[in-house]
Protein backbone atom coordinates (compact mmCIF):
# COMPACT_ATOMS: atom_id res chain seq x y z
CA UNK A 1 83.96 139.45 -129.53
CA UNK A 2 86.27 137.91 -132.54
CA UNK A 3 84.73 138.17 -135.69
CA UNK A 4 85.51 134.33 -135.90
CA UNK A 5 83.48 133.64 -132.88
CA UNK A 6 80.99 135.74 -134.15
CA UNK A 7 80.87 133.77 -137.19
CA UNK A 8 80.14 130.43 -135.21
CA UNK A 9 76.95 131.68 -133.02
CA UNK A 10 75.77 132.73 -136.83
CA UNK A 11 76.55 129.76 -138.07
CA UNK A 12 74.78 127.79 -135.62
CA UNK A 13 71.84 130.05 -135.13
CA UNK A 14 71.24 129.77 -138.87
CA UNK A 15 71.30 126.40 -138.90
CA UNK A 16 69.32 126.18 -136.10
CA UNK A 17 66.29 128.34 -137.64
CA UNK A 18 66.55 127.14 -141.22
CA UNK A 19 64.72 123.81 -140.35
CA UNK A 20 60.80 125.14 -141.10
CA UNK A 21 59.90 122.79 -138.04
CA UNK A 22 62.80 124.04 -135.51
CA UNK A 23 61.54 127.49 -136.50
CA UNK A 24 57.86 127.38 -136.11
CA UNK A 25 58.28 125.39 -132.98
CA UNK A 26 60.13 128.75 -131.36
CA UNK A 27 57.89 131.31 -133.00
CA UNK A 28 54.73 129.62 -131.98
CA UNK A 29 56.06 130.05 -128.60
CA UNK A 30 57.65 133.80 -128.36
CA UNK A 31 55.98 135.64 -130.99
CA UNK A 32 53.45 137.97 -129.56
CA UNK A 33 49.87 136.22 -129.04
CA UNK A 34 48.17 139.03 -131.00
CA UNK A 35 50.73 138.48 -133.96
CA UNK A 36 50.00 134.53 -134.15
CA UNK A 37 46.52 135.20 -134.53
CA UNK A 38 46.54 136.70 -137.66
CA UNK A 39 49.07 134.31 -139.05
CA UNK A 40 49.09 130.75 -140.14
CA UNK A 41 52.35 129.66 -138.39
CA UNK A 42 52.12 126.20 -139.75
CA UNK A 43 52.74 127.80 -143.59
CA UNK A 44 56.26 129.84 -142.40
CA UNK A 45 58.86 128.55 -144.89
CA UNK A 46 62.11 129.73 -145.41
CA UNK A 47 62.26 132.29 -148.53
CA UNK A 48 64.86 132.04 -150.68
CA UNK A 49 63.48 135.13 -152.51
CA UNK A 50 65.84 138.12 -152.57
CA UNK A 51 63.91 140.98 -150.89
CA UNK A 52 66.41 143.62 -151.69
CA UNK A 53 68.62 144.94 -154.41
CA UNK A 54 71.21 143.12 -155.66
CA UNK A 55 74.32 145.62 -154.61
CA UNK A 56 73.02 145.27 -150.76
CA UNK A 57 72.24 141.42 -150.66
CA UNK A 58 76.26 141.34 -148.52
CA UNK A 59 75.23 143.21 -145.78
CA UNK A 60 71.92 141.03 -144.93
CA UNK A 61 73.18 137.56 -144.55
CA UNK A 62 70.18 136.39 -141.89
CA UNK A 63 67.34 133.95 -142.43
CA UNK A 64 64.06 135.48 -144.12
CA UNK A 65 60.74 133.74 -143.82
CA UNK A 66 57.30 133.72 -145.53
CA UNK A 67 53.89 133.10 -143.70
CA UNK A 68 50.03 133.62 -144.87
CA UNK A 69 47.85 135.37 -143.12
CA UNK A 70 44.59 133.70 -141.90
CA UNK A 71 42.26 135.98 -143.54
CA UNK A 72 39.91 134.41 -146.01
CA UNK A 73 42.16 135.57 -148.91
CA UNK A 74 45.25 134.99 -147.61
CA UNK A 75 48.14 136.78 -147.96
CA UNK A 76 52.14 136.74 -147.69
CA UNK A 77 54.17 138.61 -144.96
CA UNK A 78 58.12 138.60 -144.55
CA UNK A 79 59.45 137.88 -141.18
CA UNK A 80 63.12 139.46 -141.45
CA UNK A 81 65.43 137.19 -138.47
CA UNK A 82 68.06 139.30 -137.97
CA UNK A 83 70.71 137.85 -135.19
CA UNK A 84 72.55 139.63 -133.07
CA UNK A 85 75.48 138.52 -130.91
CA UNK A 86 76.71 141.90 -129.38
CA UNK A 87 74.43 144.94 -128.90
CA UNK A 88 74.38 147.07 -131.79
CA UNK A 89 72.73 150.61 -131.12
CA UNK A 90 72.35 150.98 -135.19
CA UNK A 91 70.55 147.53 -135.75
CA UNK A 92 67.32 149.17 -136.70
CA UNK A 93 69.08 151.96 -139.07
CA UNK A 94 70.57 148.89 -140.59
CA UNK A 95 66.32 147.08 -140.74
CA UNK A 96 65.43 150.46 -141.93
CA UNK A 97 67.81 149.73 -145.10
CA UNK A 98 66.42 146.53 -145.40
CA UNK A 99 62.82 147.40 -145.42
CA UNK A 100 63.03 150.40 -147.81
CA UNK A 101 65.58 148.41 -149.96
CA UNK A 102 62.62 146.12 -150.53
CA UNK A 103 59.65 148.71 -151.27
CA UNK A 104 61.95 150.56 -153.77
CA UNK A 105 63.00 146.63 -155.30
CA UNK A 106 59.10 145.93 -155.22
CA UNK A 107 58.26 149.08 -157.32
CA UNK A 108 60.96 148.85 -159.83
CA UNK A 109 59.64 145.40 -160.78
CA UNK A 110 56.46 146.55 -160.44
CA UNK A 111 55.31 144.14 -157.78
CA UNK A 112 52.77 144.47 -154.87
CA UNK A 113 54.42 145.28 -151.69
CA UNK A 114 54.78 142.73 -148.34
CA UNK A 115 54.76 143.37 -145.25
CA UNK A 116 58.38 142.64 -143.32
CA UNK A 117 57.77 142.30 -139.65
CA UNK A 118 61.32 142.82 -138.47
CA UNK A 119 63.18 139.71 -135.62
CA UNK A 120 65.53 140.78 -133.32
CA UNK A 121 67.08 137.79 -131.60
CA UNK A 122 69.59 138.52 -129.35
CA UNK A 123 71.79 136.35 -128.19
CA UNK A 124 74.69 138.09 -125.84
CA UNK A 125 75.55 138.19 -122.59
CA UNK A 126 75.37 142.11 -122.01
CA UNK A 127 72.43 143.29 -120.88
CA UNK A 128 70.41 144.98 -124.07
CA UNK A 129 66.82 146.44 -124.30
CA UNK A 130 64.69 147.12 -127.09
CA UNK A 131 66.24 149.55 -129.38
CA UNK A 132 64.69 152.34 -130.29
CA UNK A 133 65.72 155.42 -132.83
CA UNK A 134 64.96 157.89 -130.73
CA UNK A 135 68.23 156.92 -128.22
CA UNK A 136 70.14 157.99 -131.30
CA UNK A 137 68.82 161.34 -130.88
CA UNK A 138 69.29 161.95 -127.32
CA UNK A 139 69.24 165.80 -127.17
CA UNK A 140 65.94 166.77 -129.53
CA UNK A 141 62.79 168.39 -128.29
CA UNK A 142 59.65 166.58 -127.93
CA UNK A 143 58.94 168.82 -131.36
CA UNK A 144 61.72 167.85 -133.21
CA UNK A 145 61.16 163.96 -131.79
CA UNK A 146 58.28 163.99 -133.55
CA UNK A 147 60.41 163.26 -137.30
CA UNK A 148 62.05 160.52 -135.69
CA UNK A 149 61.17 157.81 -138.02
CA UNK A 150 59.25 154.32 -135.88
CA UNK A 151 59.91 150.88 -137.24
CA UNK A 152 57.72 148.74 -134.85
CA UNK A 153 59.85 145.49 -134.71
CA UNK A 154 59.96 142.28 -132.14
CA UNK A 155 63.10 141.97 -129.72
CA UNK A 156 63.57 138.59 -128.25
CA UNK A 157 67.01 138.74 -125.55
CA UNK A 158 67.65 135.16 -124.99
CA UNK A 159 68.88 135.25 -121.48
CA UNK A 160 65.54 136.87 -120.58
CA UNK A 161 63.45 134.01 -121.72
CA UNK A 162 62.48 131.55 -118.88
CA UNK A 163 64.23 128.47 -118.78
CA UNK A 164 60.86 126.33 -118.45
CA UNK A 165 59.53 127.82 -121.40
CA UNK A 166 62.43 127.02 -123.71
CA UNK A 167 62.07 123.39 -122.58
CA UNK A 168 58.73 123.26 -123.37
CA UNK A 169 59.11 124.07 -127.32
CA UNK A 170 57.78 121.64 -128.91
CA UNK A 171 60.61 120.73 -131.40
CA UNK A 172 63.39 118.98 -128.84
CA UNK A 173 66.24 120.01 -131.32
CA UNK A 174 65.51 123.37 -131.22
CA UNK A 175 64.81 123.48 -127.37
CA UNK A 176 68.51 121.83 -127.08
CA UNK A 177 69.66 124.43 -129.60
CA UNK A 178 68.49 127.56 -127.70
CA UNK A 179 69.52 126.21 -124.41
CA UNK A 180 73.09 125.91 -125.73
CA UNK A 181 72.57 129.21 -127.49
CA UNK A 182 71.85 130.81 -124.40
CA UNK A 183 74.50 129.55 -121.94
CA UNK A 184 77.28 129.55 -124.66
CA UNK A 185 78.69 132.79 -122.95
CA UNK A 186 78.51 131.71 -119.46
CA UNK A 187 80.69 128.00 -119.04
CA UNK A 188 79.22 127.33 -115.59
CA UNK A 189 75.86 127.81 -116.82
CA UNK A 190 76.66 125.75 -120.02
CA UNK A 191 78.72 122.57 -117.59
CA UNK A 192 74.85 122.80 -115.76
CA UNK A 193 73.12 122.71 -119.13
CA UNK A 194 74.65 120.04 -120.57
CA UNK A 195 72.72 117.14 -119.18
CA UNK A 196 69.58 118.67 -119.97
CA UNK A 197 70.67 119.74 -123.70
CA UNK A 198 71.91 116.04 -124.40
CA UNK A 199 69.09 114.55 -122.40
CA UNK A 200 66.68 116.39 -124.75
CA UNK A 201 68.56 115.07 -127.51
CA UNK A 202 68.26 111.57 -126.37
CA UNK A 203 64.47 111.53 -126.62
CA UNK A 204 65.12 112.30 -130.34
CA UNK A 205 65.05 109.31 -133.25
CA UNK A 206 66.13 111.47 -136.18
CA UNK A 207 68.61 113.74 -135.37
CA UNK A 208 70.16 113.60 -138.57
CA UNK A 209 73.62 115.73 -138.38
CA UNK A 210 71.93 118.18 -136.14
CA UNK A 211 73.52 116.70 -132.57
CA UNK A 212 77.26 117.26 -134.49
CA UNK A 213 76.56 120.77 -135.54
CA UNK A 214 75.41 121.08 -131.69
CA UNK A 215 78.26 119.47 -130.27
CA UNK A 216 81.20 121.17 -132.37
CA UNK A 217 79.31 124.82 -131.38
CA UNK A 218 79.48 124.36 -127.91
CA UNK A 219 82.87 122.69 -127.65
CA UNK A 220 83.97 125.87 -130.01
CA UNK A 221 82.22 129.26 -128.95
CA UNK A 222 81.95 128.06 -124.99
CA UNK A 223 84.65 128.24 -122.73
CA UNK A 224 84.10 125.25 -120.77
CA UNK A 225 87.27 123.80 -119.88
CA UNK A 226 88.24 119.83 -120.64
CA UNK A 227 87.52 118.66 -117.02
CA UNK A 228 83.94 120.41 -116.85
CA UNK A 229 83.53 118.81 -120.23
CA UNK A 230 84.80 115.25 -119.37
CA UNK A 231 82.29 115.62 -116.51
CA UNK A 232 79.72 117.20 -118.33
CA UNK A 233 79.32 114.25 -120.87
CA UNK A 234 79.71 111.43 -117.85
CA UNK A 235 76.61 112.87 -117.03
CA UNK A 236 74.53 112.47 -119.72
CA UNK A 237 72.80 109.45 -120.69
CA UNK A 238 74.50 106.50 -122.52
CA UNK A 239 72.52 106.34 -125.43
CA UNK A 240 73.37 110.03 -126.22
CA UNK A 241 77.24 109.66 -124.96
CA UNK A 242 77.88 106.58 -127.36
CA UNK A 243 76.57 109.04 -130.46
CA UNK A 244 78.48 111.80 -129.34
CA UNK A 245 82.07 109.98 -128.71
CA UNK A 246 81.09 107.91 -132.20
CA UNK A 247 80.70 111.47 -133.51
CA UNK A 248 83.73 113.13 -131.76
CA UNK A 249 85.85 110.01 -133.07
CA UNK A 250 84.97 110.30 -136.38
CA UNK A 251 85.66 114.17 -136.71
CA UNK A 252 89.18 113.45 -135.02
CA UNK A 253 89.58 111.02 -137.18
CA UNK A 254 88.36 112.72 -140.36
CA UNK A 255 90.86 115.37 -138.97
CA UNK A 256 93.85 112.83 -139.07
CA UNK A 257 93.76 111.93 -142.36
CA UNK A 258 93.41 115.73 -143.39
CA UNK A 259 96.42 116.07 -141.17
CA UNK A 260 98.38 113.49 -143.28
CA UNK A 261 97.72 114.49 -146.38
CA UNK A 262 98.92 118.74 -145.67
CA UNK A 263 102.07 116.96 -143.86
CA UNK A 264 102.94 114.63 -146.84
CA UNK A 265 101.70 118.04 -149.46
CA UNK A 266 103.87 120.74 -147.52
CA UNK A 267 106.50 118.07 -146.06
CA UNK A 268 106.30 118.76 -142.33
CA UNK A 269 109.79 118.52 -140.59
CA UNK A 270 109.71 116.88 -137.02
CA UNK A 271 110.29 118.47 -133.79
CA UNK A 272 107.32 121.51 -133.34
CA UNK A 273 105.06 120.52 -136.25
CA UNK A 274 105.07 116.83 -135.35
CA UNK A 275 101.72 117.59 -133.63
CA UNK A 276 100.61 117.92 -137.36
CA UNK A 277 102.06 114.52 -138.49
CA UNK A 278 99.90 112.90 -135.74
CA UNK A 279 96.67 114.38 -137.61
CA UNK A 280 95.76 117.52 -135.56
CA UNK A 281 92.08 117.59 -136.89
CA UNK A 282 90.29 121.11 -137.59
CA UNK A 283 88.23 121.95 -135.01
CA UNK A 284 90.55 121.71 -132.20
CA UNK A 285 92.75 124.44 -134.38
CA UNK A 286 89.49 126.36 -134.17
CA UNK A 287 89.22 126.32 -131.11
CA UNK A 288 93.48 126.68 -129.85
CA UNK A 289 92.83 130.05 -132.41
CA UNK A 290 89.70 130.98 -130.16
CA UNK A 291 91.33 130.34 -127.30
CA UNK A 292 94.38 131.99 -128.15
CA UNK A 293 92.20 135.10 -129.04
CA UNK A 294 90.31 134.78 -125.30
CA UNK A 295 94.19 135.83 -124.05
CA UNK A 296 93.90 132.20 -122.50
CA UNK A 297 97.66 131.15 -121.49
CA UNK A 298 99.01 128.10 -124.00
CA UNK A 299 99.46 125.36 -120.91
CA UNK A 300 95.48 125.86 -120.45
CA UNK A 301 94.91 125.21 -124.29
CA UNK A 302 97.09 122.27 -124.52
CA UNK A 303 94.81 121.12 -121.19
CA UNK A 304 91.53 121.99 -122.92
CA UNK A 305 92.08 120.92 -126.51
CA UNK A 306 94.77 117.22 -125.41
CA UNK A 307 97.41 118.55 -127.21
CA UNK A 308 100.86 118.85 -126.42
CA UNK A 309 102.57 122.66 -125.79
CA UNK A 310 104.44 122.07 -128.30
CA UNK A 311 101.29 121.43 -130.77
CA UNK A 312 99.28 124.51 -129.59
CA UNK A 313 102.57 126.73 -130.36
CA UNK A 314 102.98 124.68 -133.89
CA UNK A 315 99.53 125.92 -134.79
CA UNK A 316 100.12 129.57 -133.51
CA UNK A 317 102.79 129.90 -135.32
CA UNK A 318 101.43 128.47 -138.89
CA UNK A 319 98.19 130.84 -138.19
CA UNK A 320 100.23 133.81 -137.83
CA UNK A 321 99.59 134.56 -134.17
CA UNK A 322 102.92 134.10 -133.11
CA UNK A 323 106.36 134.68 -134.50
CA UNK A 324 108.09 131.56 -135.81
């Protein structure tokens, strides 16, 4: 996977979870029973307390949370979220930092430690268990297995969760969210979806800019192609359509006038940058780079994004994937 594709499915996930609502919503519905017991779900907030030491704060970018307990005297736990798009068979040498980043932060400002309970939320399509350290030490006695530090963590692999019960959370915008999130790999899966995402999202009164952020992911990271698309949003219900093609026209149009302003900045000959001149708006460069990246052939791009060849190869070219 692209680092740039990559970056969207963080992007969107973070978005997605940094709504307190959105976020309980999912954890009161896959965090273990046991676990919700002892916590007050309803008090999670976002922290925007730095948990570790300054000179690591670049290599944990994902969303931290705060809860109470719901012990007479209450107190605070961290819930790390740490997203994953890929498998990584180091992700819990990389929680391990984390965690011990914090104690050692904790006692140099002579603070009481919290508990982190470390999120694993996995999002790809390979298949990926629970990691544990011990499969990085694959040839060690039982004896020697015995050092092998345990960090207890939860592991969540989206494709494993039932359908019915991602539906059922109670937050619509984050059920829509985690359906996309979940077919985003697989475009026949996502073409199926799409009804039922925008259908969700039509039983919504304040979306605020929530169904655009949705919209631009899945028309970005997926690789449904323009006809699947086309038929995909015929089949959703009008209400819905009308705020999605009022939202795709003012993006393109938004685009345009970004468009007219680089060509009259830079002044933009005719011929293969005229595509430019007629206001090629961002995202569909985002997504003729993705594309481009998937090894996808340019005729198919010009089909998926309505551009002309000569367009797609214009923006190749000024993004350095080409030769000019």
């Amino acid at each position: 996977m692209s680092k740039k594709t990559h970056h969207l499915h963080d992007k969107f996930v973070k978005a997605s979870f940094s709504d307190p609502d959105r976020a309980i919503s999912f954890f009161e519905r896959f965090l273990p029973d046991p676990l919700l017991k002892e916590i007050d779900i309803q008090s999670l907030k976002v922290s925007q307390e730095s948990y570790i030491l300054e000179d690591l704060s670049e290599h944990f970018s994902d969303i931290v949370f705060e809860v109470k307990t719901l012990d007479n005297e209450p107190i605070d736990i961290v819930l790390l979220f740490e997203h994953k798009s890929s498998p990584d068979k180091f992700v819990l040498i990389q929680v391990g930092h984390y965690l011990f980043s914090h104690y050692f932060k904790c006692i140099a400002d002579k603070k009481p430690l919290k508990l982190i309970i470390p999120f694993i939320y996995y999002q790809g399509k390979k298949q990926w268990e629970a990691p544990q350290l011990k499969a990085l030490f694959p040839n060690l006695s039982d004896t020697l297995g015995e050092y092998i530090p345990s960090i207890r963590h939860i592991f969540i692999a989206l494709r494993s969760l039932p359908e019915e019960s991602i539906e059922n959370i109670r937050n619509g915008m984050m059920a829509a969210a985690i359906l996309a999130q979940r077919s985003a790999f697989d475009p026949i899966k996502l073409a199926a979806d799409f009804q039922r995402i925008f259908t969700i999202f039509s039983e919504i009164k304040d979306r605020g800019n929530f169904l655009e952020q949705l919209f631009v992911y899945i028309v970005n990271v997926s690789d449904i192609s323009k006809f699947e698309l086309n038929e995909a949003i015929e089949s959703i219900p009008s209400k819905i359509k009308d705020d999605i093609m009022t939202t795709y026209s003012r993006i393109r149009q938004e685009g345009e006038q970004i468009g007219r302003q680089e060509g009259e900045q830079i002044g933009i000959q005719k011929g293969e940058q005229i595509g430019i001149q007629k206001g090629i708006f961002k995202n569909q460069v985002q997504i003729v780079l993705n594309c481009h990246e998937n090894k996808i052939p340019v005729p198919l791009i010009a089909n998926i994004t309505q551009l002309s060849e000569i367009e797609v190869i214009s923006i190749l070219k000024d993004n350095g994937k080409i030769s000019k």
